[in-house]
PDB file of N, CA and C in Angstrom:
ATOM      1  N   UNK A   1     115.289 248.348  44.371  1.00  0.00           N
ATOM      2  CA  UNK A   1     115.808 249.186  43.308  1.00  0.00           C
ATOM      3  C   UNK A   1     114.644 249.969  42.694  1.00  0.00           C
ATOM      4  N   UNK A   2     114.969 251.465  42.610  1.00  0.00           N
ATOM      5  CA  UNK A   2     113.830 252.069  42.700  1.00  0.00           C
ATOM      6  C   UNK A   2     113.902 252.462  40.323  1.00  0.00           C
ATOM      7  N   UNK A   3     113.090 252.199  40.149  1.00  0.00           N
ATOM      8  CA  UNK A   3     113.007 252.869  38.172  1.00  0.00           C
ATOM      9  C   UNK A   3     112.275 253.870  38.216  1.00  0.00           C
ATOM     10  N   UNK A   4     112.945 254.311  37.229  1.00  0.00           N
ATOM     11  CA  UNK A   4     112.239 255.799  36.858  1.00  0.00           C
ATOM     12  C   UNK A   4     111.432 255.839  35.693  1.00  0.00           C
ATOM     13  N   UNK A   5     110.197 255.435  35.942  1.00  0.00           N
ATOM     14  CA  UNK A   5     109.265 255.661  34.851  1.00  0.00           C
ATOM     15  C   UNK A   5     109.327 256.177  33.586  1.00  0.00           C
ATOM     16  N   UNK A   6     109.703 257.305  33.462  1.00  0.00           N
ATOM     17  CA  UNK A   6     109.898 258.099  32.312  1.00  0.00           C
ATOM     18  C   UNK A   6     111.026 257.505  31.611  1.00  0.00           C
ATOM     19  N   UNK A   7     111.836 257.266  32.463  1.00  0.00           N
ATOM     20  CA  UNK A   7     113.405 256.884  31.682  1.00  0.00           C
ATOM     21  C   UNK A   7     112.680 255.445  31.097  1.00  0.00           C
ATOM     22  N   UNK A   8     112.414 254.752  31.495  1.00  0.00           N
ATOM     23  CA  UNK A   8     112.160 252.953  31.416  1.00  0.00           C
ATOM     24  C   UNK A   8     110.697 253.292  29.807  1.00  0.00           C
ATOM     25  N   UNK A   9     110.139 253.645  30.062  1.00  0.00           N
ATOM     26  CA  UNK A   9     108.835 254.387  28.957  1.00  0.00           C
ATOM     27  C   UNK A   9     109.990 254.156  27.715  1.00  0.00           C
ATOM     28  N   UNK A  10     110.991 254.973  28.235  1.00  0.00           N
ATOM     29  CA  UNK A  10     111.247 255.751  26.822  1.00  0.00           C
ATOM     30  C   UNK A  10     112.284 254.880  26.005  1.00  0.00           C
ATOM     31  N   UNK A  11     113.127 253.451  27.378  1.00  0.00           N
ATOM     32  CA  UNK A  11     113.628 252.582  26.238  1.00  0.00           C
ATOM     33  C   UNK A  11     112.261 251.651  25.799  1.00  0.00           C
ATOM     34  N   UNK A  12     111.234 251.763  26.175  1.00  0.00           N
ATOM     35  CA  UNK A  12     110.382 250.935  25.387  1.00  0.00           C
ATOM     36  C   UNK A  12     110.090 251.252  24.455  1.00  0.00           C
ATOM     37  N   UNK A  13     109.534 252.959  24.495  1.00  0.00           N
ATOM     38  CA  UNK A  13     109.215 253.473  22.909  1.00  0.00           C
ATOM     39  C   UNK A  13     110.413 253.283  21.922  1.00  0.00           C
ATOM     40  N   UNK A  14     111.888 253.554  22.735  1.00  0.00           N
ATOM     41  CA  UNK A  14     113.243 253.416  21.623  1.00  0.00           C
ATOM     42  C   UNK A  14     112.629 252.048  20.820  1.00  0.00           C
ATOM     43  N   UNK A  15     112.561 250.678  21.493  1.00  0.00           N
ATOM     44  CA  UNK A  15     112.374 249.579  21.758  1.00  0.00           C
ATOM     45  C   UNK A  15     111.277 249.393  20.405  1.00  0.00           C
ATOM     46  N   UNK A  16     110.193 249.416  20.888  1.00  0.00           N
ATOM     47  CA  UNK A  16     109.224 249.219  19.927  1.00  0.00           C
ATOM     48  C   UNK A  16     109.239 249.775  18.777  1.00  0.00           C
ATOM     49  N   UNK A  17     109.501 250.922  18.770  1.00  0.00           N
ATOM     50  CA  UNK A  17     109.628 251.820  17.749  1.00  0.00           C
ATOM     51  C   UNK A  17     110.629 251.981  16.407  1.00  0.00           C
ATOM     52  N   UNK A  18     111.541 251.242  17.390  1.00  0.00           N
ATOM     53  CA  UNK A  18     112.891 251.115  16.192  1.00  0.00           C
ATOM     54  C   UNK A  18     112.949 249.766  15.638  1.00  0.00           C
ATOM     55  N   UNK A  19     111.891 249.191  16.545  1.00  0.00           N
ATOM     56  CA  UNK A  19     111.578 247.398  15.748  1.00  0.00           C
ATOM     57  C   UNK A  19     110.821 247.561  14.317  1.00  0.00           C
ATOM     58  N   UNK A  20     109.790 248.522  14.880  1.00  0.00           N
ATOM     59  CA  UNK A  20     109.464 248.741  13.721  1.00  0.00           C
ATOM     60  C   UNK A  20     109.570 249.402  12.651  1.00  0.00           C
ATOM     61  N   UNK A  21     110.461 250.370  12.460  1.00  0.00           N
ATOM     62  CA  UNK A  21     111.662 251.138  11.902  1.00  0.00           C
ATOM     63  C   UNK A  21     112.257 250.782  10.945  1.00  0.00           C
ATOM     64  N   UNK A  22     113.338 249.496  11.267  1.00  0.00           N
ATOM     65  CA  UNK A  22     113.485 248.126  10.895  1.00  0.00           C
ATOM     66  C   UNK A  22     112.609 247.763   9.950  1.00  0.00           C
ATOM     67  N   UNK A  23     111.415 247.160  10.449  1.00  0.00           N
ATOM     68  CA  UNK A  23     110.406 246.416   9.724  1.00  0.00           C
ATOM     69  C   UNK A  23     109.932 247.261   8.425  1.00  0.00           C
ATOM     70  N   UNK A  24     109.840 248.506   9.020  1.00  0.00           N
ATOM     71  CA  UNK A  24     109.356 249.310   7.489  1.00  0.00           C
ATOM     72  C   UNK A  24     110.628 249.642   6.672  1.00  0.00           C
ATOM     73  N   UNK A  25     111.494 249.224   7.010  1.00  0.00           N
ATOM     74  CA  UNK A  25     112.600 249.697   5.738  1.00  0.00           C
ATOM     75  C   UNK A  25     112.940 248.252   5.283  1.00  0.00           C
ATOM     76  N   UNK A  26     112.623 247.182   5.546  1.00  0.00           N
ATOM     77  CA  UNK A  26     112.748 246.015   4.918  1.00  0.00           C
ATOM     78  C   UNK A  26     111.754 246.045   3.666  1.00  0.00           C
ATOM     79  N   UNK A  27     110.365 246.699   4.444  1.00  0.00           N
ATOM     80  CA  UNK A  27     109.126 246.333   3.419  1.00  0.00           C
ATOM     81  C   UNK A  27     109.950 247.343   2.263  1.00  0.00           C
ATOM     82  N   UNK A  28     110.271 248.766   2.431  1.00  0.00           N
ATOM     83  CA  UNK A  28     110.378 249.603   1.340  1.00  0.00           C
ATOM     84  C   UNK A  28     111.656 249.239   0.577  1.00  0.00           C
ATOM     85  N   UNK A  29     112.954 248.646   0.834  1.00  0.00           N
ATOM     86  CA  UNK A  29     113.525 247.673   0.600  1.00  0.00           C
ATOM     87  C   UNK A  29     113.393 246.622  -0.216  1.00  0.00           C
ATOM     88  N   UNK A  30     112.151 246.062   0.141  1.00  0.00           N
ATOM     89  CA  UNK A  30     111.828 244.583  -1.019  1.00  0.00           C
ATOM     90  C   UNK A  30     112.407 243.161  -0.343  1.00  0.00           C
ATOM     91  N   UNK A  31     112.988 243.736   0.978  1.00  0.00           N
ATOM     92  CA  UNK A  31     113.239 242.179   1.996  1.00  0.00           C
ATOM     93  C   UNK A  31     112.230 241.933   2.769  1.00  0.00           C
ATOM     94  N   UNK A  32     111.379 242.297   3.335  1.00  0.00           N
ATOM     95  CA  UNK A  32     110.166 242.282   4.351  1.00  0.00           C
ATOM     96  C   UNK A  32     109.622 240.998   3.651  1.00  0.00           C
ATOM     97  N   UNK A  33     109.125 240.652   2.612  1.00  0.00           N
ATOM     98  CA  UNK A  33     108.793 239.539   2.108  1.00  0.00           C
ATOM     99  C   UNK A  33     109.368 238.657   2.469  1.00  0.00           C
ATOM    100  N   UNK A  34     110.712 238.368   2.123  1.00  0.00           N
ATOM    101  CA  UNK A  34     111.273 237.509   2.259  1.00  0.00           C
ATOM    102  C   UNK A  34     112.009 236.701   3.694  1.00  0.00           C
ATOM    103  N   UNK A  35     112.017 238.062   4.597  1.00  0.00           N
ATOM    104  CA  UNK A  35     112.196 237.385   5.976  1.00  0.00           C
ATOM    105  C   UNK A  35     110.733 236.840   6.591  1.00  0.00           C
ATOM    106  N   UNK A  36     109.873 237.722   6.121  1.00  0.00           N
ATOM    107  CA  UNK A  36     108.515 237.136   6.924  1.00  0.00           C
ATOM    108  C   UNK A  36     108.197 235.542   6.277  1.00  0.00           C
ATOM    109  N   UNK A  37     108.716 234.779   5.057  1.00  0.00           N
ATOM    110  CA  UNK A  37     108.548 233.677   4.512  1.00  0.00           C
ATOM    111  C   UNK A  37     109.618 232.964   5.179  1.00  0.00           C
ATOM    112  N   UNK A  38     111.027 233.551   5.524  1.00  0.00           N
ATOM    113  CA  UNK A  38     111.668 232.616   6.205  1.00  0.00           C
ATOM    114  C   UNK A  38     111.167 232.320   7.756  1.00  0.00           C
ATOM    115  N   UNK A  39     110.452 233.525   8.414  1.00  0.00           N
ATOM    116  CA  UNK A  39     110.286 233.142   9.472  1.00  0.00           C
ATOM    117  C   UNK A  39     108.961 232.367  10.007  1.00  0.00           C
ATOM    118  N   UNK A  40     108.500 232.266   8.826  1.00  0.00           N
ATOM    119  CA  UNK A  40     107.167 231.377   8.994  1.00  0.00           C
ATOM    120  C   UNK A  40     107.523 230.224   8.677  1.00  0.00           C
ATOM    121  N   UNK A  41     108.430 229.646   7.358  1.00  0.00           N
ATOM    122  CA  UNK A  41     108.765 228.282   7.118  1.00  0.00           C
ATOM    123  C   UNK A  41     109.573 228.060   8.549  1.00  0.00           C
ATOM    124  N   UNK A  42     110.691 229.016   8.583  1.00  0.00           N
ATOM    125  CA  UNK A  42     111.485 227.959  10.442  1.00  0.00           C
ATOM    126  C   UNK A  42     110.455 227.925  11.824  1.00  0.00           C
ATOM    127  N   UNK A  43     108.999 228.651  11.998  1.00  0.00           N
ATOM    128  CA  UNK A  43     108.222 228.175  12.778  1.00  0.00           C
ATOM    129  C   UNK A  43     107.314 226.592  12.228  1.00  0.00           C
ATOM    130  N   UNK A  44     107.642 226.246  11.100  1.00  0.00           N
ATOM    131  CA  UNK A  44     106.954 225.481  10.601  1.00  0.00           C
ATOM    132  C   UNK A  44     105.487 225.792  10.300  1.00  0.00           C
ATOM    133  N   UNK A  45     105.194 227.283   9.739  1.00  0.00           N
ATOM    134  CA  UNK A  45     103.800 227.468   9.689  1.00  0.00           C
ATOM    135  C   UNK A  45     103.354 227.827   8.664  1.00  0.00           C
ATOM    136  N   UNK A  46     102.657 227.353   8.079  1.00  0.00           N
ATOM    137  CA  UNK A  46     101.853 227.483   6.506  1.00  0.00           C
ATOM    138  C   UNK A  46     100.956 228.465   6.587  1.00  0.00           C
ATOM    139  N   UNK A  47     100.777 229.749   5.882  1.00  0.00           N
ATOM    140  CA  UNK A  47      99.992 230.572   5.696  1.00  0.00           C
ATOM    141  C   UNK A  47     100.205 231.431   4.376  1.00  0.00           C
ATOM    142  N   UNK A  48      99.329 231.820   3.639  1.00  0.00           N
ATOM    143  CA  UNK A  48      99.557 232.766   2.596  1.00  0.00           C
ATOM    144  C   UNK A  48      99.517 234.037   2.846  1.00  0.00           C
ATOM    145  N   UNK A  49     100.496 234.598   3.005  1.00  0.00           N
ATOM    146  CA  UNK A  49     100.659 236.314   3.909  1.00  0.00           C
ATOM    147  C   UNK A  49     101.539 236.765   2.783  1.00  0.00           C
ATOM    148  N   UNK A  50     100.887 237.883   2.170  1.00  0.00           N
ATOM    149  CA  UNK A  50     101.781 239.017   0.821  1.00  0.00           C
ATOM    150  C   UNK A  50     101.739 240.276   1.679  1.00  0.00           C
ATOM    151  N   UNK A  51     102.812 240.548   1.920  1.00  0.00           N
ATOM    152  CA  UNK A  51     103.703 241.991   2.466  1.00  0.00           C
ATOM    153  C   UNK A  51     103.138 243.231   1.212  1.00  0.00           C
ATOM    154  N   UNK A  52     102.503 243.939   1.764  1.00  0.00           N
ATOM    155  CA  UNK A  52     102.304 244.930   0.694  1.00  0.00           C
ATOM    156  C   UNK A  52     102.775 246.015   0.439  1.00  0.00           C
ATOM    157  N   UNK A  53     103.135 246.928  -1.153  1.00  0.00           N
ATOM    158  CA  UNK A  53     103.875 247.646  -1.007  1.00  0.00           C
ATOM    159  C   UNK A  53     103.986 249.205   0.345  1.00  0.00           C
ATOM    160  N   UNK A  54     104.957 249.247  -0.002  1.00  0.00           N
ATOM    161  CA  UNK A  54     105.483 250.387   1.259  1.00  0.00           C
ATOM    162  C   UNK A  54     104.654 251.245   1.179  1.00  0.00           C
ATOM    163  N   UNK A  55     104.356 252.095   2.117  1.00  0.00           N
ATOM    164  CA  UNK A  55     103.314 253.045   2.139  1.00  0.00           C
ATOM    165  C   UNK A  55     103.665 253.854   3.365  1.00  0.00           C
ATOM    166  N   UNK A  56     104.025 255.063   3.033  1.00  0.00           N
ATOM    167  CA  UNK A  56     104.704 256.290   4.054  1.00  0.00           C
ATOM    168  C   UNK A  56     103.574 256.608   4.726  1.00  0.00           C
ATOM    169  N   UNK A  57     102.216 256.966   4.678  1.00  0.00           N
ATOM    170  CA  UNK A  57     101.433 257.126   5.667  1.00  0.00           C
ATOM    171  C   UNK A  57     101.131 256.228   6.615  1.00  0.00           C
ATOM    172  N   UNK A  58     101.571 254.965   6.070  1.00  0.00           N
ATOM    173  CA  UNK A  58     101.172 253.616   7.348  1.00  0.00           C
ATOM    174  C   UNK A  58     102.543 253.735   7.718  1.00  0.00           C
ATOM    175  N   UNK A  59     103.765 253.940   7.505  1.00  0.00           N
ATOM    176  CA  UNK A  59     105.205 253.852   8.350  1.00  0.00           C
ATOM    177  C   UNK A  59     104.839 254.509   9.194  1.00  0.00           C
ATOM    178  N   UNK A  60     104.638 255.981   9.080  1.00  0.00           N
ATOM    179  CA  UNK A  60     104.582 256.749   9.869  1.00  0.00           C
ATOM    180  C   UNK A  60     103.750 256.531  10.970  1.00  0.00           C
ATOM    181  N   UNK A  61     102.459 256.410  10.744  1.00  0.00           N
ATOM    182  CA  UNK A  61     101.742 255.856  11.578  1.00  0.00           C
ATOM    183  C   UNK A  61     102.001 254.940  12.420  1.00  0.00           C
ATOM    184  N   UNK A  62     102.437 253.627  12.182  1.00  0.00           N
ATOM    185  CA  UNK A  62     103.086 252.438  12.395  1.00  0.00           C
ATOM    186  C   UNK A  62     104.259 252.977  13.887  1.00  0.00           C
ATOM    187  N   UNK A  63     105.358 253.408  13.405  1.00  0.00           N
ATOM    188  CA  UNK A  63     106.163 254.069  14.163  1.00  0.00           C
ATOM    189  C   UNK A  63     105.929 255.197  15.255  1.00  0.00           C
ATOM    190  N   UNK A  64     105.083 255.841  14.856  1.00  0.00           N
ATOM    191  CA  UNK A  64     104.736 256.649  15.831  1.00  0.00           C
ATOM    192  C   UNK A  64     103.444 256.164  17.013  1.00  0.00           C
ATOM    193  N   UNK A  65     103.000 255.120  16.376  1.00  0.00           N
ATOM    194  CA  UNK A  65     102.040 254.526  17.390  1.00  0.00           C
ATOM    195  C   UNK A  65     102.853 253.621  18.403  1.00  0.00           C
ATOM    196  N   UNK A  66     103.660 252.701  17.674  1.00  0.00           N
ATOM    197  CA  UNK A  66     103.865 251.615  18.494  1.00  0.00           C
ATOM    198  C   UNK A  66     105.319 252.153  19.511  1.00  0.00           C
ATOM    199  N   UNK A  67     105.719 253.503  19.032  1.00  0.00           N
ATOM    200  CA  UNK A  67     106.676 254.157  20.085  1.00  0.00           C
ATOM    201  C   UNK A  67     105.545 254.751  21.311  1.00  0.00           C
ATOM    202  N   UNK A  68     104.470 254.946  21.322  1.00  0.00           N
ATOM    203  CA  UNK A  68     103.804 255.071  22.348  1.00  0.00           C
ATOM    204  C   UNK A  68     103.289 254.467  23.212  1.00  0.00           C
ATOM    205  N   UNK A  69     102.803 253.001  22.068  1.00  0.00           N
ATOM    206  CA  UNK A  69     102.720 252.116  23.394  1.00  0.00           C
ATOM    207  C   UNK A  69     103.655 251.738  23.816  1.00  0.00           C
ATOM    208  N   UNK A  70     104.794 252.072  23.102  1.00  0.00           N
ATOM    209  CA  UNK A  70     105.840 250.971  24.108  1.00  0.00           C
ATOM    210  C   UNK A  70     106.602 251.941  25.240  1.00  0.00           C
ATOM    211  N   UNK A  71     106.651 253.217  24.941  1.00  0.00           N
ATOM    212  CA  UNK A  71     106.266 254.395  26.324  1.00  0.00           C
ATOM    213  C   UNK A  71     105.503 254.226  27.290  1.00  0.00           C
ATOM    214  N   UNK A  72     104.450 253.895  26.921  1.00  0.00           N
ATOM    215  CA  UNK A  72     102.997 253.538  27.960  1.00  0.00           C
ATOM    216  C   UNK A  72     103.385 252.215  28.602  1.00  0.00           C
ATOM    217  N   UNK A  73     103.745 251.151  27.592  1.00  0.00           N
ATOM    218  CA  UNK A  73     104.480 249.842  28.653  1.00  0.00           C
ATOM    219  C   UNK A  73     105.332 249.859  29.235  1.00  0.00           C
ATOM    220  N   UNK A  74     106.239 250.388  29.045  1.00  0.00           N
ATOM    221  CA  UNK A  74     107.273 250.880  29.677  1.00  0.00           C
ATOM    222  C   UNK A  74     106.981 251.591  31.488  1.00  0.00           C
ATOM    223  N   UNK A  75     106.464 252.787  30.904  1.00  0.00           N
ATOM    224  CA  UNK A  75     106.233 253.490  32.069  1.00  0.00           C
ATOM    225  C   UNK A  75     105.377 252.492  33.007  1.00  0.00           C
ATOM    226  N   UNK A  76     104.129 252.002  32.579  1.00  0.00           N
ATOM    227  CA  UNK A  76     103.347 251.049  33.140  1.00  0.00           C
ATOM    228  C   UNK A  76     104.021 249.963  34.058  1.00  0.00           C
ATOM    229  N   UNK A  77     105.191 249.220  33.195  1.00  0.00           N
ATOM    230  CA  UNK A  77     106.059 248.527  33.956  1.00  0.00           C
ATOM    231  C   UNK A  77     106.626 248.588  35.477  1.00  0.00           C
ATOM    232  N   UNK A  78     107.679 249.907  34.996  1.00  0.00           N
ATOM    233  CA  UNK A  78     108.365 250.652  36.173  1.00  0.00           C
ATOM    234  C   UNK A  78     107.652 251.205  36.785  1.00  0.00           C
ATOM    235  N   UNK A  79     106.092 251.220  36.948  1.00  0.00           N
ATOM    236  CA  UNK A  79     105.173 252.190  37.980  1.00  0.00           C
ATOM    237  C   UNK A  79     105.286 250.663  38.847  1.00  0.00           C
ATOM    238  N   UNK A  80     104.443 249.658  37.629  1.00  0.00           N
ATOM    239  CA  UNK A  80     104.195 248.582  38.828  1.00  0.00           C
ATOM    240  C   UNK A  80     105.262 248.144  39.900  1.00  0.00           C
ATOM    241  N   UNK A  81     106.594 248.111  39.126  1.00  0.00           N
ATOM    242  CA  UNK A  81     107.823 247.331  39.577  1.00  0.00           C
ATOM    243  C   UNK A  81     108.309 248.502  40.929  1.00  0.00           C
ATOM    244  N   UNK A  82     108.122 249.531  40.725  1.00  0.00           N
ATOM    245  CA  UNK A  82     108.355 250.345  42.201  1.00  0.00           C
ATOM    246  C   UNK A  82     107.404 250.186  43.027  1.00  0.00           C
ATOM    247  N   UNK A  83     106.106 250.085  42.619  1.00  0.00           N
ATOM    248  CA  UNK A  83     104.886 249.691  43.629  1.00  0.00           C
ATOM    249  C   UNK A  83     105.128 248.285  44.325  1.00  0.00           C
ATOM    250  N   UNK A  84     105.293 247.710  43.856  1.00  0.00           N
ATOM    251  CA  UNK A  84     105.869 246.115  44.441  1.00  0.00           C
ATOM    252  C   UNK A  84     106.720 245.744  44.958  1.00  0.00           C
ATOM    253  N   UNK A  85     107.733 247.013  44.870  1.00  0.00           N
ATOM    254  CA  UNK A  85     108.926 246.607  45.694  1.00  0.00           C
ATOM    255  C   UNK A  85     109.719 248.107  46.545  1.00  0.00           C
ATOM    256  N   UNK A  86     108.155 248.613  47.127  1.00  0.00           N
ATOM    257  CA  UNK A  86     108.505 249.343  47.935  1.00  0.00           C
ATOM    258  C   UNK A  86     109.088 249.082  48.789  1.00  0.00           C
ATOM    259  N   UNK A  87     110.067 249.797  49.992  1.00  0.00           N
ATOM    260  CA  UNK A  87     111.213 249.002  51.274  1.00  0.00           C
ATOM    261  C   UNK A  87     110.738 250.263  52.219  1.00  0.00           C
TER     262      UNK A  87
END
């Protein structure tokens, strides 16, 4: 089964990108705190981590970076996965 790079890239950037999307509208929201405390107490892990306020130049940033790598993994993926299973 042959992938198409570009296509596969681009649900990663959807992918990554809208995770973190998500993540920054919790922080600007005022829930980001509170899931990152639930999800550290149900790993059972003790740490003092304060979510800091929202900040539109780091969203942006944030989002527009990690939609690239996850383009770049993506594509990276489906290069390898056709290389490996050439017929």
């Amino acid at each position: 089964m042959h992938m198409n790079p570009g296509k596969v890239g681009l649900v990663g950037g959807v992918l990554f990108g809208g995770f973190h999307l998500i993540w920054s509208i919790l922080v600007a929201t005022g829930m980001g705190q509170a899931l990152y405390d639930f999800v550290l107490w149900a790993h059972m892990i003790h740490v003092a981590v304060i979510i800091g306020p929202f900040d539109v130049t780091a969203f942006i940033t944030l989002v527009i970076m990690t939609t690239i790598v996850g383009y770049c993994v993506g594509y990276a993926l489906a290069t390898v996965w056709n290389r490996v299973h050439r017929g």
